[in-house]
C-alpha atoms as a PDB file:
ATOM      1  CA  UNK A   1      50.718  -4.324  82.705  1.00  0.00           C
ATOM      2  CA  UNK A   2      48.682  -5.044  79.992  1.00  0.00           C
ATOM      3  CA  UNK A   3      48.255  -8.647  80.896  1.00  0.00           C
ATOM      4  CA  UNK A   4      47.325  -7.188  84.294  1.00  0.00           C
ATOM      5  CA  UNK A   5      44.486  -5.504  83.156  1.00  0.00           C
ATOM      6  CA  UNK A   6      42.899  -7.907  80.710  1.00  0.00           C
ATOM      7  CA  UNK A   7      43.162 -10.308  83.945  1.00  0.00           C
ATOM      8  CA  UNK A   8      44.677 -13.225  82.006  1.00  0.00           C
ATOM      9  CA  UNK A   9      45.922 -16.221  84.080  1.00  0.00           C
ATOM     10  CA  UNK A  10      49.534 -15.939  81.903  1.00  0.00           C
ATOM     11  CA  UNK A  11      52.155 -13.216  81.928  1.00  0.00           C
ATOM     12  CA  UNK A  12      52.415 -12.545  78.269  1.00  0.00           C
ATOM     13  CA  UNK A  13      55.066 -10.370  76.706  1.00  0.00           C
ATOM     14  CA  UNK A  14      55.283  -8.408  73.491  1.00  0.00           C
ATOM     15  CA  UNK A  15      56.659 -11.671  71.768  1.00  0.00           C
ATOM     16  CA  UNK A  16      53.320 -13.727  72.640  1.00  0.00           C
ATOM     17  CA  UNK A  17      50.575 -11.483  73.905  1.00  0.00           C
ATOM     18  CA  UNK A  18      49.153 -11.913  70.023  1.00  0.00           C
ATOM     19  CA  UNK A  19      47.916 -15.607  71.308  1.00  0.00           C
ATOM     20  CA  UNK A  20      44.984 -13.753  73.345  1.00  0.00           C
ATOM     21  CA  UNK A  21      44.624 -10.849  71.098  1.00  0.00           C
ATOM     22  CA  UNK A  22      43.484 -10.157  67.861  1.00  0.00           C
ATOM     23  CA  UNK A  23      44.385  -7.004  65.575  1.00  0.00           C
ATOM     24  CA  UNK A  24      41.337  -4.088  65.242  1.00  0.00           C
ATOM     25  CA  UNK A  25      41.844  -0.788  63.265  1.00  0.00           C
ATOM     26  CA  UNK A  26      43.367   1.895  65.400  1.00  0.00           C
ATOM     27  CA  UNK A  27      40.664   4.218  64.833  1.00  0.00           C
ATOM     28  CA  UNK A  28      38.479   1.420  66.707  1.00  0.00           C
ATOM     29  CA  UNK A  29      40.276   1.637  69.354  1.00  0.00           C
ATOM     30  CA  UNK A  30      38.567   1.548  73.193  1.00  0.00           C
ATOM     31  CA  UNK A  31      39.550   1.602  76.719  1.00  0.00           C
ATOM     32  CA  UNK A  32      41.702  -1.389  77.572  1.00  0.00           C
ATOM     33  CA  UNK A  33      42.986  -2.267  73.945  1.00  0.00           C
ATOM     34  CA  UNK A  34      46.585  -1.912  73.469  1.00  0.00           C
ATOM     35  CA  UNK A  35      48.714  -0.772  71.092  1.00  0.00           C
ATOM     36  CA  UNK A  36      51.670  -3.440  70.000  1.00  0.00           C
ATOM     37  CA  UNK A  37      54.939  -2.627  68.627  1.00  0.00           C
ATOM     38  CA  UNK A  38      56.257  -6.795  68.079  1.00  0.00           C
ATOM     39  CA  UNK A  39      58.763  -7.667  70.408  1.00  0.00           C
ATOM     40  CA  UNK A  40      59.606  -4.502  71.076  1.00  0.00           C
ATOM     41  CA  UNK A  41      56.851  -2.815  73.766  1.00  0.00           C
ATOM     42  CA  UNK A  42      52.861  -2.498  74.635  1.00  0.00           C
ATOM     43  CA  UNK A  43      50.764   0.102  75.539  1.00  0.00           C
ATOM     44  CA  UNK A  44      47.110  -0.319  77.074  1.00  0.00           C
ATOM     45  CA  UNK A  45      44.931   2.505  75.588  1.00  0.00           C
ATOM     46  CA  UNK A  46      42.886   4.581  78.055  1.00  0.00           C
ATOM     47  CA  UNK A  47      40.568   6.982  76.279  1.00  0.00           C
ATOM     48  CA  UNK A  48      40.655   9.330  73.040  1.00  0.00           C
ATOM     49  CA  UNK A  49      41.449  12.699  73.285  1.00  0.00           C
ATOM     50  CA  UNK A  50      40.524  13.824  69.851  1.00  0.00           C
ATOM     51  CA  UNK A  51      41.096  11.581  66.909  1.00  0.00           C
ATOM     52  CA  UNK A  52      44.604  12.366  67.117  1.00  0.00           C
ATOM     53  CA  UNK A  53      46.375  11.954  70.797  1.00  0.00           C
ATOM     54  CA  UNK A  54      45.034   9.571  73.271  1.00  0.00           C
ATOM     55  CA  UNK A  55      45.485   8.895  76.849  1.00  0.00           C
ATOM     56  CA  UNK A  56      47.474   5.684  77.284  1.00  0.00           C
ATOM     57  CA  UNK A  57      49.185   3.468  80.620  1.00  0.00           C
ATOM     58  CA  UNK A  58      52.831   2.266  79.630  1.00  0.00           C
ATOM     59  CA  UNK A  59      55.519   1.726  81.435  1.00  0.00           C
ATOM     60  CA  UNK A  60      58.765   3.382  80.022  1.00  0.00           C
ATOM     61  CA  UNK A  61      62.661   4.485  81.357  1.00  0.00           C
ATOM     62  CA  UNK A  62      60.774   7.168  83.666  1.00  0.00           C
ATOM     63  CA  UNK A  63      58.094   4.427  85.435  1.00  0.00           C
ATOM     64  CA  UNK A  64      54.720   3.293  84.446  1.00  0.00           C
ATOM     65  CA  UNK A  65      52.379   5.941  84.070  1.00  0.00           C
ATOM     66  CA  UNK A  66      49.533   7.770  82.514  1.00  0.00           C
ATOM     67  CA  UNK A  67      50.781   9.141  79.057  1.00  0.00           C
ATOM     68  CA  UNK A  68      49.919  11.187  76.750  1.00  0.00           C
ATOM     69  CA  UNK A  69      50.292   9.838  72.892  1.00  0.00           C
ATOM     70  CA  UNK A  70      49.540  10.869  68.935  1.00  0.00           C
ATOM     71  CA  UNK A  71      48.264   8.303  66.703  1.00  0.00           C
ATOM     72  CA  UNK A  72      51.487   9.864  64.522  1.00  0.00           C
ATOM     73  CA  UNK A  73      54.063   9.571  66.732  1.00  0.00           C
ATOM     74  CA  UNK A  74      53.167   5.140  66.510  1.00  0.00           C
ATOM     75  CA  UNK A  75      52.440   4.922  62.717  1.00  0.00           C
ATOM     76  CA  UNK A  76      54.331   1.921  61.200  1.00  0.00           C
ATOM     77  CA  UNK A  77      55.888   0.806  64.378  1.00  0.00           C
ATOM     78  CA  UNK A  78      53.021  -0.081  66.332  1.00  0.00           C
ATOM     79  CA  UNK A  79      49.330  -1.998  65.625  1.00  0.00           C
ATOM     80  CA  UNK A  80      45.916  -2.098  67.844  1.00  0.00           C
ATOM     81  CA  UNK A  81      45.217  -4.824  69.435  1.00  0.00           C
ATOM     82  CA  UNK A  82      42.062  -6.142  71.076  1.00  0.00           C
ATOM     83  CA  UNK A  83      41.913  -8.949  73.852  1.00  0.00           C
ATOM     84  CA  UNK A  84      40.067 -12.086  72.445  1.00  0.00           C
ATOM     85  CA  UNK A  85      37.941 -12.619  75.613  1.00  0.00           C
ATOM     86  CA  UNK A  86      36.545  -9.277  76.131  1.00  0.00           C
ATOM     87  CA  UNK A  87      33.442  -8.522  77.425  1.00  0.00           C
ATOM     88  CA  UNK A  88      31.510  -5.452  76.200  1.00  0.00           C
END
């Protein structure tokens, strides 16, 4: 999904998608960073909700979807991550 939406000409997974991507604070975060937990799973980040919970696209054991998700509920597991090529 996440390799979808940064249009890259690879498929990367959770165990590679750091070659295109670089790590940013979370509290930078912006619509279409992701969120990384190392070969484990990705999330693209939507929007912010409050400083807290964010809207975020992952797919999961009940289908991709739009997601709500707390900045708490990730700490330690998972890291921001920003696409190298982006274009502000």
């Amino acid at each position: 999904m996440v390799s979808m939406a940064w249009k890259t000409s690879t498929s990367y997974t959770t165990r590679n998608i750091q070659q295109v991507s670089h790590k940013i604070s979370m509290s930078d975060l912006k619509a279409g960073d992701a969120l990384l937990a190392p070969d484990s799973h990705v999330i693209l980040f939507d929007k912010w909700i409050d400083g807290k919970t964010f809207w975020a696209y992952e797919e999961i054991s009940k289908g991709a979807g739009h997601y709500k998700r707390t900045v708490s509920s990730l700490k330690g597991k998972y890291h921001a991550i920003r696409y190298n090529n982006i274009q502000d």
